[in-house]
C-alpha atoms as a PDB file:
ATOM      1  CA  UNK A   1       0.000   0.000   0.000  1.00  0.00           C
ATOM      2  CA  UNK A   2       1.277   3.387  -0.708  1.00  0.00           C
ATOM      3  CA  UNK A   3       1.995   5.461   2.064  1.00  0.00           C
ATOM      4  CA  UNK A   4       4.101   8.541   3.605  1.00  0.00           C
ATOM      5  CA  UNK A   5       5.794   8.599   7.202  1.00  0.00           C
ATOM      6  CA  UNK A   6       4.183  11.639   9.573  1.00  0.00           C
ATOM      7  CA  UNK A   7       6.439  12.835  12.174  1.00  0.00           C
ATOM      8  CA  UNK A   8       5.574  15.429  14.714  1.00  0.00           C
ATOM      9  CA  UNK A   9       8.314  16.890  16.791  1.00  0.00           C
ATOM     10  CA  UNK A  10       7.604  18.023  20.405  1.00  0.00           C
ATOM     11  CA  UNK A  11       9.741  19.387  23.321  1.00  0.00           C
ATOM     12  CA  UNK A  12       9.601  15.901  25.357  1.00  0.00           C
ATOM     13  CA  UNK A  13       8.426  13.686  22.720  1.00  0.00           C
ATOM     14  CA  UNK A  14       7.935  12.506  18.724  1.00  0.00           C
ATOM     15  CA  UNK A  15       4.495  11.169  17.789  1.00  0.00           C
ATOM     16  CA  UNK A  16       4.453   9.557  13.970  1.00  0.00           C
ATOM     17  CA  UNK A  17       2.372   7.412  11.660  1.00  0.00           C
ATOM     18  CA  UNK A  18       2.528   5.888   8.442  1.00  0.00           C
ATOM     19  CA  UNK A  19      -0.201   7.673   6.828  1.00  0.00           C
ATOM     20  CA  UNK A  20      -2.699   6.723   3.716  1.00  0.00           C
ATOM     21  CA  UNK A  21      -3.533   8.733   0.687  1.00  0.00           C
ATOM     22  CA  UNK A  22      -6.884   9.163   2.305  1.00  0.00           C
ATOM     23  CA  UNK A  23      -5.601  10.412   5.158  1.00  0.00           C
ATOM     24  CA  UNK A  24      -6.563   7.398   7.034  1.00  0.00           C
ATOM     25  CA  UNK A  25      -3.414   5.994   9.622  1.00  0.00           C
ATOM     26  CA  UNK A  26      -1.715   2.821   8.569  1.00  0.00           C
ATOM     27  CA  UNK A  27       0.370   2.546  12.047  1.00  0.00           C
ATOM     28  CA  UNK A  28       1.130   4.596  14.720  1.00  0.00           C
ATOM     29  CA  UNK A  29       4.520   4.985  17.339  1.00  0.00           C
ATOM     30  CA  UNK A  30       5.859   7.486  19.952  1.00  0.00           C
ATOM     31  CA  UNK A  31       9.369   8.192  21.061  1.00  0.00           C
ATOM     32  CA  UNK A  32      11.172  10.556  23.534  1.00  0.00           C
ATOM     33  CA  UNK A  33      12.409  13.473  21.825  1.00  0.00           C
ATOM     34  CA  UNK A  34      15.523  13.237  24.099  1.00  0.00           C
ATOM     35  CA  UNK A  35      16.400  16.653  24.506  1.00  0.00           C
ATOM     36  CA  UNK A  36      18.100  16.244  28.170  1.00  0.00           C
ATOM     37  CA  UNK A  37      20.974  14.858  26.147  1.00  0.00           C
ATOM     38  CA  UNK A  38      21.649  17.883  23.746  1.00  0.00           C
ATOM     39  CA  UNK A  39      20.511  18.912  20.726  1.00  0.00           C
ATOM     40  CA  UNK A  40      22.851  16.334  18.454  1.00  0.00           C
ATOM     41  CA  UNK A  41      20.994  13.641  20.018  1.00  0.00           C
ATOM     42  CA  UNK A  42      17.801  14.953  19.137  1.00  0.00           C
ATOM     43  CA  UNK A  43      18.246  15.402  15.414  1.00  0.00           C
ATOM     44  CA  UNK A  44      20.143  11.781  15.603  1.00  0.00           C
ATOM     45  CA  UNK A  45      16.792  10.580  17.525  1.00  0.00           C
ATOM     46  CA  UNK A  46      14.641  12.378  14.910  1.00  0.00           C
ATOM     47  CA  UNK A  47      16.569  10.708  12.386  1.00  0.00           C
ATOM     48  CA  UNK A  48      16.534   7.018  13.798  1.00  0.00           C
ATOM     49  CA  UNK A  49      12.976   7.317  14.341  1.00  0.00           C
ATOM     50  CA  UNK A  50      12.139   8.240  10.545  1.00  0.00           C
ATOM     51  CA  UNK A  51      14.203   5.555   9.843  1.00  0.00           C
ATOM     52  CA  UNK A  52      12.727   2.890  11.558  1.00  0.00           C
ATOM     53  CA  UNK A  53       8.963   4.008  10.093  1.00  0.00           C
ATOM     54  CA  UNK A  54      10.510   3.479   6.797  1.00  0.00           C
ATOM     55  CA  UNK A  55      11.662  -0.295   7.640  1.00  0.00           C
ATOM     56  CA  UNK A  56       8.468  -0.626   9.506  1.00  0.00           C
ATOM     57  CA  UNK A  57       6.189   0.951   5.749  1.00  0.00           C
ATOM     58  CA  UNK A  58       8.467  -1.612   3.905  1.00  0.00           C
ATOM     59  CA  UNK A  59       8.027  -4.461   6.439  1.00  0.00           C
ATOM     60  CA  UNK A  60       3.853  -4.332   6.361  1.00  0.00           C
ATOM     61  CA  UNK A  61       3.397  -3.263   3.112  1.00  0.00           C
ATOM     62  CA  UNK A  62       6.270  -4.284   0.475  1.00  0.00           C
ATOM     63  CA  UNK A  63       7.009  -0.901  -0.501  1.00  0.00           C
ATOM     64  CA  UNK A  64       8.983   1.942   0.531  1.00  0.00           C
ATOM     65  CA  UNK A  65       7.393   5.295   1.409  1.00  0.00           C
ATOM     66  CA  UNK A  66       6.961   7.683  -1.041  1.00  0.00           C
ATOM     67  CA  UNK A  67       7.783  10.693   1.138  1.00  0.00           C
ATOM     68  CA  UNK A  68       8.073  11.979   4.399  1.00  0.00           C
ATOM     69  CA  UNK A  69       6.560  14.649   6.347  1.00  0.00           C
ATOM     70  CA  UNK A  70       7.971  16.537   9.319  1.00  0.00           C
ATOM     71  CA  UNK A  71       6.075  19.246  11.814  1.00  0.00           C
ATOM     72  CA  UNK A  72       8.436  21.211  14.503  1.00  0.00           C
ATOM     73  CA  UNK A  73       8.772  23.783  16.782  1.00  0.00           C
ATOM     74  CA  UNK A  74       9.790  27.418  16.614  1.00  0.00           C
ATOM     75  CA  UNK A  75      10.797  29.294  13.398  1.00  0.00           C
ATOM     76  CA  UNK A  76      11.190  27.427  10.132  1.00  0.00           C
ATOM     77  CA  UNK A  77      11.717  28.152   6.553  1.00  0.00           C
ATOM     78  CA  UNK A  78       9.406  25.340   4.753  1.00  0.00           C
ATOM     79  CA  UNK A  79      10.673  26.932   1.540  1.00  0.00           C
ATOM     80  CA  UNK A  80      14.114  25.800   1.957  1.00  0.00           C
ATOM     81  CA  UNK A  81      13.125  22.976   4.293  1.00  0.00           C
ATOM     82  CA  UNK A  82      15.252  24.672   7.295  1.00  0.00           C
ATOM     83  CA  UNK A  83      14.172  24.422  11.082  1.00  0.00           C
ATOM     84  CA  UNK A  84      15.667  28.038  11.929  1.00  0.00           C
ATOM     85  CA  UNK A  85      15.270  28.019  15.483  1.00  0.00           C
ATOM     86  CA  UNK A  86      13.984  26.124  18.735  1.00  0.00           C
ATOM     87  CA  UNK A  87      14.463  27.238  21.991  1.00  0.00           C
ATOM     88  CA  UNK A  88      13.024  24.243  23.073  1.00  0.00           C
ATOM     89  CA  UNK A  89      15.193  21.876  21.257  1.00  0.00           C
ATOM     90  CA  UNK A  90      18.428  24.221  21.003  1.00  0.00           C
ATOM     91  CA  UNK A  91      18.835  24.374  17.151  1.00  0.00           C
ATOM     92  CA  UNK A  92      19.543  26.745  14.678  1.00  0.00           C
ATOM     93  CA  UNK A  93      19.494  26.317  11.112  1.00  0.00           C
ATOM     94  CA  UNK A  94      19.082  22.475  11.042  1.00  0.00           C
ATOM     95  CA  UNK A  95      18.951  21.804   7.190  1.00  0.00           C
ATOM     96  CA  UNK A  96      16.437  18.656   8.084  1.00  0.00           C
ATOM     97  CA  UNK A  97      14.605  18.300   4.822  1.00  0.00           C
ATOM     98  CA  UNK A  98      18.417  17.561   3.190  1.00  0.00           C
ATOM     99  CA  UNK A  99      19.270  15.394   6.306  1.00  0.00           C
ATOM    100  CA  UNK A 100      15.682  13.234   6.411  1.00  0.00           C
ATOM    101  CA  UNK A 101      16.010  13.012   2.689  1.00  0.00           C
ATOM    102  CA  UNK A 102      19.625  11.520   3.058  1.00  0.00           C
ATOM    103  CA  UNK A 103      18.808   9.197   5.619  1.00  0.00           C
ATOM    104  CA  UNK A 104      15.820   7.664   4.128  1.00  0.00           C
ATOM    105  CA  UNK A 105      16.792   7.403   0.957  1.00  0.00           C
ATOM    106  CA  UNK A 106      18.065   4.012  -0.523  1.00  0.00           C
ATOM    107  CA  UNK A 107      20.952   3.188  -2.114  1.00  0.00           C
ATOM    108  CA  UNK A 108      21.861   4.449  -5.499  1.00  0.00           C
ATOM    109  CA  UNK A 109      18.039   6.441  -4.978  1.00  0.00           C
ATOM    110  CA  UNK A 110      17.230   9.689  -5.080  1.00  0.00           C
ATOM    111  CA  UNK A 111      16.147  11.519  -2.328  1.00  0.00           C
ATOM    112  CA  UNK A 112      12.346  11.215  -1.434  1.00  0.00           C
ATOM    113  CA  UNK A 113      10.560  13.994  -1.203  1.00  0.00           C
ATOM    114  CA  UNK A 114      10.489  15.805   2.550  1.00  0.00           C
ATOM    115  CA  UNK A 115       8.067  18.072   4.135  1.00  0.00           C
ATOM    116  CA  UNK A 116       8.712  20.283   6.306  1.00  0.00           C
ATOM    117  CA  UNK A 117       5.800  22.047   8.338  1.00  0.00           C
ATOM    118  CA  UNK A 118       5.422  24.203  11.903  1.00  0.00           C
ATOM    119  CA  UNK A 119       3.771  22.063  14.492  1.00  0.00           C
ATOM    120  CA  UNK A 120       0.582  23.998  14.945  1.00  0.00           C
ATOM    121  CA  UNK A 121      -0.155  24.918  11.235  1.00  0.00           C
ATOM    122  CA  UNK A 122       0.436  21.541  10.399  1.00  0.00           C
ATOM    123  CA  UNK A 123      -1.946  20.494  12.941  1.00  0.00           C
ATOM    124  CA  UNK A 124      -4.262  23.144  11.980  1.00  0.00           C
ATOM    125  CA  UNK A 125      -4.373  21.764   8.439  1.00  0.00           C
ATOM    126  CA  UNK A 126      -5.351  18.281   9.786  1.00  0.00           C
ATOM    127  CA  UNK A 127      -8.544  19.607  11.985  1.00  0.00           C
ATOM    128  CA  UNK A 128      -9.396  21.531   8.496  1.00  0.00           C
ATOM    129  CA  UNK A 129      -9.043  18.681   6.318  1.00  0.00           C
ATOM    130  CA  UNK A 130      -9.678  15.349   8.321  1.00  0.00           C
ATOM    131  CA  UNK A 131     -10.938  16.999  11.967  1.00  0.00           C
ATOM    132  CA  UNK A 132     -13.334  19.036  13.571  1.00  0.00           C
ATOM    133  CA  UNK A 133     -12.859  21.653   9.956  1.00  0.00           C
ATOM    134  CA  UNK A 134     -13.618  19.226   7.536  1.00  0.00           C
ATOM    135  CA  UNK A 135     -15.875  20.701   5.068  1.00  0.00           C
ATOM    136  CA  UNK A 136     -15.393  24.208   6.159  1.00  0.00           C
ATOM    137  CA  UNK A 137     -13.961  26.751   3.820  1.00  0.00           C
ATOM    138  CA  UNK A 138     -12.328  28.866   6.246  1.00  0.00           C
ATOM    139  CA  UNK A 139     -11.596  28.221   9.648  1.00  0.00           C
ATOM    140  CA  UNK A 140      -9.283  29.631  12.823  1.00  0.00           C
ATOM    141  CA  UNK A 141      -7.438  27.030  14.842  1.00  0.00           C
ATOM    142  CA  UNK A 142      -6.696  27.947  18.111  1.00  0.00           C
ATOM    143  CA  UNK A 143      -3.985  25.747  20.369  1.00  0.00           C
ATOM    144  CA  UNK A 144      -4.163  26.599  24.187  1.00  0.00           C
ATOM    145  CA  UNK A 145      -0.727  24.865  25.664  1.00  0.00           C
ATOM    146  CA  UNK A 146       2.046  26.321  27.390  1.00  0.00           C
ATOM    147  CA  UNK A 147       1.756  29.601  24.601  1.00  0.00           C
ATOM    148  CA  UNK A 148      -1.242  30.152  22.483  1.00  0.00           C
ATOM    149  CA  UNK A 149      -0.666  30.139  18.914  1.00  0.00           C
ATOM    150  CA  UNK A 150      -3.056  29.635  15.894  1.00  0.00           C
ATOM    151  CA  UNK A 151      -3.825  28.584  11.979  1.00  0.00           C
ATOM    152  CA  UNK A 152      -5.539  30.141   9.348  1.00  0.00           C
ATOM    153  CA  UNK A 153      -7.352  27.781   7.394  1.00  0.00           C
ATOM    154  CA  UNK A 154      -8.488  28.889   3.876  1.00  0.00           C
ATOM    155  CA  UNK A 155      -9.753  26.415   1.324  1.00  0.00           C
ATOM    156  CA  UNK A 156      -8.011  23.285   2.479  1.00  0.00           C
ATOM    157  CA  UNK A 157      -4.803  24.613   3.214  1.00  0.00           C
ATOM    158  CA  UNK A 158      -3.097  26.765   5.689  1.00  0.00           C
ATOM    159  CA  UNK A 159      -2.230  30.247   5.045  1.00  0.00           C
ATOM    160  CA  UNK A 160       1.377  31.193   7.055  1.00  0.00           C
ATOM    161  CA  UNK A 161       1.812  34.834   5.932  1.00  0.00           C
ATOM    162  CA  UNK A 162       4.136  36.670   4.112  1.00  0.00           C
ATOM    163  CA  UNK A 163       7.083  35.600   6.054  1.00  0.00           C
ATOM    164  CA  UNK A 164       5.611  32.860   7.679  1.00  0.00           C
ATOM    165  CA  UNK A 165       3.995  34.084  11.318  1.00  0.00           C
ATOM    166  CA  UNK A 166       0.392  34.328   9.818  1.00  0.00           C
ATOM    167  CA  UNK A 167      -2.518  33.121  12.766  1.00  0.00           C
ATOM    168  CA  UNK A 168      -0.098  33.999  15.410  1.00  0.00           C
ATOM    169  CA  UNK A 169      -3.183  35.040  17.682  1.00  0.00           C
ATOM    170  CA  UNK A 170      -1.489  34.559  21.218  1.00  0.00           C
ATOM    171  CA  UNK A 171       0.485  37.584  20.632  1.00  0.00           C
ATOM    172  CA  UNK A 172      -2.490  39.522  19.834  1.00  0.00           C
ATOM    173  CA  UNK A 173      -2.322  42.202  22.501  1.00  0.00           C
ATOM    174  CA  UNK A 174      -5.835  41.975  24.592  1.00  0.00           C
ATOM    175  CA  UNK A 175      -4.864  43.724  27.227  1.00  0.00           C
ATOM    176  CA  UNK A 176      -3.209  47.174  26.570  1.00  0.00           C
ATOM    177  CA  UNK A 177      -0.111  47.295  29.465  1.00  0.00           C
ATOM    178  CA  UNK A 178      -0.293  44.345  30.657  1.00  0.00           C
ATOM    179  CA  UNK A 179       1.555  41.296  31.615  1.00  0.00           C
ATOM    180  CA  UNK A 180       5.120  40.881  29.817  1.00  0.00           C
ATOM    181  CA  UNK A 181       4.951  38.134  27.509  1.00  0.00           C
ATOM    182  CA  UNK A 182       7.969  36.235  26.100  1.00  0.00           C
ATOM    183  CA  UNK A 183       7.704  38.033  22.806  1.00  0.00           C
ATOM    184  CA  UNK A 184       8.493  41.061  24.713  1.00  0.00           C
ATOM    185  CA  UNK A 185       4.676  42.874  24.607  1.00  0.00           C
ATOM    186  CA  UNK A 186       2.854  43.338  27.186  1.00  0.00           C
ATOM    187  CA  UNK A 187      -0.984  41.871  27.757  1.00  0.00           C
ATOM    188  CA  UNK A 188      -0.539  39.218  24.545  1.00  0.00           C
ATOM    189  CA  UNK A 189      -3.079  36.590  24.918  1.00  0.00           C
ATOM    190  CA  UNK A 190      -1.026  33.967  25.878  1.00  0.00           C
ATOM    191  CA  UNK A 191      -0.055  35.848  29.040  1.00  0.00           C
ATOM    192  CA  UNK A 192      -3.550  35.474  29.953  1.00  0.00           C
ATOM    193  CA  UNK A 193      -5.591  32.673  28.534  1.00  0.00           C
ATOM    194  CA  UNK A 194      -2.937  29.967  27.721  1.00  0.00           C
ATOM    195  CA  UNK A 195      -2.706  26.844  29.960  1.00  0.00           C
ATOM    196  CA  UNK A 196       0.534  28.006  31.769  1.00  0.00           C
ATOM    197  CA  UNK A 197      -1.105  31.608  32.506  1.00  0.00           C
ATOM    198  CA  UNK A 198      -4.295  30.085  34.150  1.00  0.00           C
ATOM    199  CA  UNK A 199      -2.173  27.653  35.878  1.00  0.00           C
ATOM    200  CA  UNK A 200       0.004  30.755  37.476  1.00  0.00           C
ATOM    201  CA  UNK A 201      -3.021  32.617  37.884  1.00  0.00           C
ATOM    202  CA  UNK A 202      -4.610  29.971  40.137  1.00  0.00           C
ATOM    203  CA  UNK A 203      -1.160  28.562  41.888  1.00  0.00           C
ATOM    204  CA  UNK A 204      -1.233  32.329  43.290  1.00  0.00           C
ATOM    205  CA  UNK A 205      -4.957  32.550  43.709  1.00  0.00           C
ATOM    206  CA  UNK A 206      -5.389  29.310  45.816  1.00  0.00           C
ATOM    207  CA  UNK A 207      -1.853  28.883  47.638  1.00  0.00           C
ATOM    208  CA  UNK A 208      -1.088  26.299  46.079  1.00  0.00           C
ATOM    209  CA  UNK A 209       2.138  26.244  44.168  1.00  0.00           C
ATOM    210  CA  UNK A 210       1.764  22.888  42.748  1.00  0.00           C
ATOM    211  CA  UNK A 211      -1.991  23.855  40.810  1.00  0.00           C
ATOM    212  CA  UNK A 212      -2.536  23.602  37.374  1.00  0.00           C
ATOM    213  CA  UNK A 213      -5.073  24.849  35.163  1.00  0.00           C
ATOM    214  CA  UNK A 214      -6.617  21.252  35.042  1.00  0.00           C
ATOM    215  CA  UNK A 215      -7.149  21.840  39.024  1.00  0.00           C
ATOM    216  CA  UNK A 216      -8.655  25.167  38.347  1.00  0.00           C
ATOM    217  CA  UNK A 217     -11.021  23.694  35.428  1.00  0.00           C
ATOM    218  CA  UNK A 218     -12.426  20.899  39.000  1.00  0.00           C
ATOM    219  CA  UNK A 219     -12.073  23.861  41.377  1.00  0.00           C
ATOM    220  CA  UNK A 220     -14.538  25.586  38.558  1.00  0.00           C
ATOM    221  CA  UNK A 221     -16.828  22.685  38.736  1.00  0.00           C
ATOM    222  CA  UNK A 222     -16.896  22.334  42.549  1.00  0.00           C
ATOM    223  CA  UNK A 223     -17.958  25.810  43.014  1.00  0.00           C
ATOM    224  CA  UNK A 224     -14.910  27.872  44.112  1.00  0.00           C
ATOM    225  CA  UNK A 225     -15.372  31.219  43.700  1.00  0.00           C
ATOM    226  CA  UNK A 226     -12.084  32.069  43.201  1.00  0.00           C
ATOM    227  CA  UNK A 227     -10.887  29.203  40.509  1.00  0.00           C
ATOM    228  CA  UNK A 228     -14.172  30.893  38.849  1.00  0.00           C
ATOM    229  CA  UNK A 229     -12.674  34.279  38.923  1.00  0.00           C
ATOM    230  CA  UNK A 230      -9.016  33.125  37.848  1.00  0.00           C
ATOM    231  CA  UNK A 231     -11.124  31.142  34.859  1.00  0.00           C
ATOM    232  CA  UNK A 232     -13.581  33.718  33.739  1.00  0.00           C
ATOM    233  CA  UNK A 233     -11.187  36.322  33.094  1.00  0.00           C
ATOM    234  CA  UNK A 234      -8.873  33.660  31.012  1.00  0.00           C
ATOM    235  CA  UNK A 235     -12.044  33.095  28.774  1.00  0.00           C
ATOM    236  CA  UNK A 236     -12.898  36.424  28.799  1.00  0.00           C
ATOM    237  CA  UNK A 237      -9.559  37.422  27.138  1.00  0.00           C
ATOM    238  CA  UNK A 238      -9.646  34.623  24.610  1.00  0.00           C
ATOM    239  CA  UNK A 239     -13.219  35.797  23.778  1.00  0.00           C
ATOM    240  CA  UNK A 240     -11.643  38.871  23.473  1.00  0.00           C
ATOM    241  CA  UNK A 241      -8.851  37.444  21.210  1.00  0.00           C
ATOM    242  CA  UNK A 242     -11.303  35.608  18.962  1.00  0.00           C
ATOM    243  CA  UNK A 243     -13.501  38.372  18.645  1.00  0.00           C
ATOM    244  CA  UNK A 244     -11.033  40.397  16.719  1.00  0.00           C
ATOM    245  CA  UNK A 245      -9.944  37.494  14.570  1.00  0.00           C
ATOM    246  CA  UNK A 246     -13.677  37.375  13.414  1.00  0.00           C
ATOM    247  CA  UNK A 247     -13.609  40.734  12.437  1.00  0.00           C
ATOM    248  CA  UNK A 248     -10.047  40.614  10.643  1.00  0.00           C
ATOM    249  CA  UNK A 249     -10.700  36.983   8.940  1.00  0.00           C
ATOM    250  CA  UNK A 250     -14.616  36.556   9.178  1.00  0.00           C
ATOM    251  CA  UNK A 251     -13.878  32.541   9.859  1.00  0.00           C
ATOM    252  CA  UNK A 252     -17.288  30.923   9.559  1.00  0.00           C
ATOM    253  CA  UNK A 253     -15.829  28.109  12.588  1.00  0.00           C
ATOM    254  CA  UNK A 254     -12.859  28.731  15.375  1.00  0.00           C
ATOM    255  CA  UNK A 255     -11.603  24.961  16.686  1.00  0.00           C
ATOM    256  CA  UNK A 256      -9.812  25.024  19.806  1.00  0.00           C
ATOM    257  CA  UNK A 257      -7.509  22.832  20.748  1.00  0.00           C
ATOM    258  CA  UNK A 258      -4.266  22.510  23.015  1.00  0.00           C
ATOM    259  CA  UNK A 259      -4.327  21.321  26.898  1.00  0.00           C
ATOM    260  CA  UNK A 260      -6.767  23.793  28.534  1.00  0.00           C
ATOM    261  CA  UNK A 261      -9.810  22.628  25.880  1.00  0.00           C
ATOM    262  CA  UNK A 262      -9.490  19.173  27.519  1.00  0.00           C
ATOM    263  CA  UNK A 263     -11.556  20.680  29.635  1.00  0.00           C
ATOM    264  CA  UNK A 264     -14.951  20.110  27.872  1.00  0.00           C
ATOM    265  CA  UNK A 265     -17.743  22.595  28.190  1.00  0.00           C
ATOM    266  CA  UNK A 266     -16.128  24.258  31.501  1.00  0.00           C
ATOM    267  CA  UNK A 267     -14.235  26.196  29.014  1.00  0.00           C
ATOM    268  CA  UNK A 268     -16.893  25.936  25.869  1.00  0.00           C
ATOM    269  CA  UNK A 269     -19.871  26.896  27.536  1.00  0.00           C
ATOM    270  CA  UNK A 270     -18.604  30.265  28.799  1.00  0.00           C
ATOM    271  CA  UNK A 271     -16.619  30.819  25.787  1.00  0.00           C
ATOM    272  CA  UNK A 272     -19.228  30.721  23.477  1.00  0.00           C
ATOM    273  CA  UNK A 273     -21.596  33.132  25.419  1.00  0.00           C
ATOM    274  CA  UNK A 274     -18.340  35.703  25.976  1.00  0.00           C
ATOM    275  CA  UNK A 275     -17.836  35.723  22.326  1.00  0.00           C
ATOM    276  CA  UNK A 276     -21.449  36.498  21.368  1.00  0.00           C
ATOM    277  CA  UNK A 277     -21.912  39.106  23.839  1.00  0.00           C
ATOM    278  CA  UNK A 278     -19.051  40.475  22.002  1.00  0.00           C
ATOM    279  CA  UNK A 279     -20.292  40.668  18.769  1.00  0.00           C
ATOM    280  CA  UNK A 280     -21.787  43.460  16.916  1.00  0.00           C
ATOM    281  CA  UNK A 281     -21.966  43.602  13.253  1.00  0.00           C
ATOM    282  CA  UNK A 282     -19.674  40.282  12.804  1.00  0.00           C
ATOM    283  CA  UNK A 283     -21.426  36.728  11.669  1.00  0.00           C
ATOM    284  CA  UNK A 284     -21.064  34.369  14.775  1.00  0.00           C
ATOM    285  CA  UNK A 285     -18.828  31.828  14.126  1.00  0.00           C
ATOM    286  CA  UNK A 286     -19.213  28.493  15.987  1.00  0.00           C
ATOM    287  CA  UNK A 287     -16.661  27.428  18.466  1.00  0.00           C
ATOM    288  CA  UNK A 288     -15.936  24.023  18.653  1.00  0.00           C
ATOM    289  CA  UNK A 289     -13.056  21.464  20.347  1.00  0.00           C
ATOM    290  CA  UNK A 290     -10.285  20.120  18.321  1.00  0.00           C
ATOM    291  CA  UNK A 291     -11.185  16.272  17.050  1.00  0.00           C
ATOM    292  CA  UNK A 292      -7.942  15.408  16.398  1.00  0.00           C
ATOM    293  CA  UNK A 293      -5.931  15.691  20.325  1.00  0.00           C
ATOM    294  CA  UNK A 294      -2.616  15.448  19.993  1.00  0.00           C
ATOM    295  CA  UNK A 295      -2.054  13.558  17.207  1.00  0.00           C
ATOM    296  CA  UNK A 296      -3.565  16.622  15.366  1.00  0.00           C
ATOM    297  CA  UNK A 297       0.590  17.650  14.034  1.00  0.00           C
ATOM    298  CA  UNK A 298       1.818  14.237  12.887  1.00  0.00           C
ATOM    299  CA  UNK A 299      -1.566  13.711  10.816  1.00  0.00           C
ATOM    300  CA  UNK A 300      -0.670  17.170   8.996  1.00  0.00           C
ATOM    301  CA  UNK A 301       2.854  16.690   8.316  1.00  0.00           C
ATOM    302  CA  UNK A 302       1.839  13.256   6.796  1.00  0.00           C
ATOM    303  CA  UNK A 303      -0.841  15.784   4.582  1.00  0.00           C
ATOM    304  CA  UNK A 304       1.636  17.959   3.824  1.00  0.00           C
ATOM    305  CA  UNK A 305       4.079  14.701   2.754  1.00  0.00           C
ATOM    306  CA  UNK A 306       0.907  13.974   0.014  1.00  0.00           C
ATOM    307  CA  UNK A 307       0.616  17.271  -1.213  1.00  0.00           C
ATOM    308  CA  UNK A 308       4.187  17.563  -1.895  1.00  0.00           C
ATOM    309  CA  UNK A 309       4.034  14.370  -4.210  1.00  0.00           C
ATOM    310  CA  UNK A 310       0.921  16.254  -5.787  1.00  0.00           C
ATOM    311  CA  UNK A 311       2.536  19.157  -6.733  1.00  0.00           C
ATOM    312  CA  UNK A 312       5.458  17.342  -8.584  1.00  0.00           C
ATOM    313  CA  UNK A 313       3.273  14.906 -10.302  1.00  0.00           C
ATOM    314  CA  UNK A 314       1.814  18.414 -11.356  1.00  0.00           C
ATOM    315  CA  UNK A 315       4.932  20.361 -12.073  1.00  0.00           C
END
């Protein structure tokens, strides 16, 4: 059966599939990322691990795979097929289209064809084409982790921007003077309404320096006032966030993803009153979870593997 490898590249760990033309996944493996040894020893990891999908594709299915897909981290140049820079993961520059390409290839082969794609667009594209987007024309995906960061989905595909940052909605400054945020604003949206905001936001509020936003999301459901007060004014400033994405991009459906949707309707049903109180003119989009989990990056990259064979049967 012909087939692609997926690899999605975390902080702590590597998900990956062998994925189907349909989109539909053939087998499935994890791995440690290994970053605690150095960042050599994650691109050798990285490497291994594409490696052993391709024995794995040849092993169940008599053929080698036709290409390879690859989401990570931080700032890339898909163009060029260059991961520019991680902090997470401590490179610069990594040339890893060239170095998957070597790697995989066989003997006296050319190189297959690699993909390379940032982790959240690429799992934005697979909630738009196989997930909770499928069908829609145009759609915002919104990841609440550690950040906040987002896709623009347009037609099937993902649109990154001029020079790449395009749906980068956590930096979207909510709250004029606020907290400092990584990026060096103040009041970005991540500061306030990502998983590792709410889960400093309720550490302080209930004395416990061990509380995370999951613990906020049951003290919410118990009844504590305070976890409600440290949660309503997270949604409030993603409502706030999403609001002016409708008006900027008019998306007819936002899907949220990322840790803090785990928590069901605690977080939906308050989010989708805040953002209709907070319309005027705009069309109400409708907010819905993420299908896809965390599997939602791999599945893309695979996507983006089979659209890369399209467009040279094409050329």
């Amino acid at each position: 059966m012909k087939h692609v490898i997926a690899l999605d590249v975390g902080g702590t760990g590597m998900k990956a599939a062998l994925l189907a033309q349909d989109g539909s996944v053939l087998f499935e493996a994890r791995r440690p990322t290994g970053r605690e040894h150095g960042t050599d020893a994650v691109v050798t990891a990285i490497l291994d691990f594409a490696a052993d999908l391709a024995v794995e594709g040849r092993a169940r299915f008599g053929v080698a795979p036709l290409a390879a897909g690859v989401a990570v981290p931080g700032t890339i140049d898909e163009k060029n097929g260059i991961a520019v820079f991680s902090a997470n993961l401590g490179w610069r520059d990594l040339p890893i289209r060239k170095l998957l390409g070597e790697r995989l290839a066989s003997p006296g082969e050319p190189l297959i064809p690699v993909a390379l794609g940032h982790d959240v667009r690429s799992g934005g594209l697979a909630e738009g084409r196989i997930g909770a987007g499928q069908g829609v024309s145009r759609f915002l995906f919104v990841a609440l982790g550690t950040g906040i960061a987002g896709a623009i989905g347009i037609d099937g595909r993902i649109e990154a921007g001029a020079h790449g940052y395009g749906g980068e909605i956590g930096h979207v400054v909510v709250r004029p003077g606020g907290p400092v945020c990584g990026c060096g604003g103040r009041g970005c949206l991540e500061t306030l309404a990502s998983a590792s905001a709410v889960s400093r936001a309720w550490a302080a509020r209930s004395g416990d320096p061990t509380a995370d936003a999951a613990a906020c999301a049951e003290a919410v459901d118990a009844g504590d006032e305070r976890a409600v007060e440290v949660w309503t004014g997270a949604v409030d400033a993603l409502a706030d966030g999403i609001v002016l994405a409708q008006s900027l991009l008019d998306p007819s459906v936002v899907i949220v993803g990322g840790g803090l949707a785990e928590a069901g309707e605690t977080l939906f049903t308050p989010l989708r009153a805040a953002v209709a109180e907070r319309l005027t003119f705009q069309m109400p989009p409708k907010v819905v979870p993420a299908m896809l989990k965390d599997t939602a990056a791999s599945l893309g990259a695979g996507l983006l593997a089979w659209d890369l064979l399209s467009m040279e049967v094409t050329a």
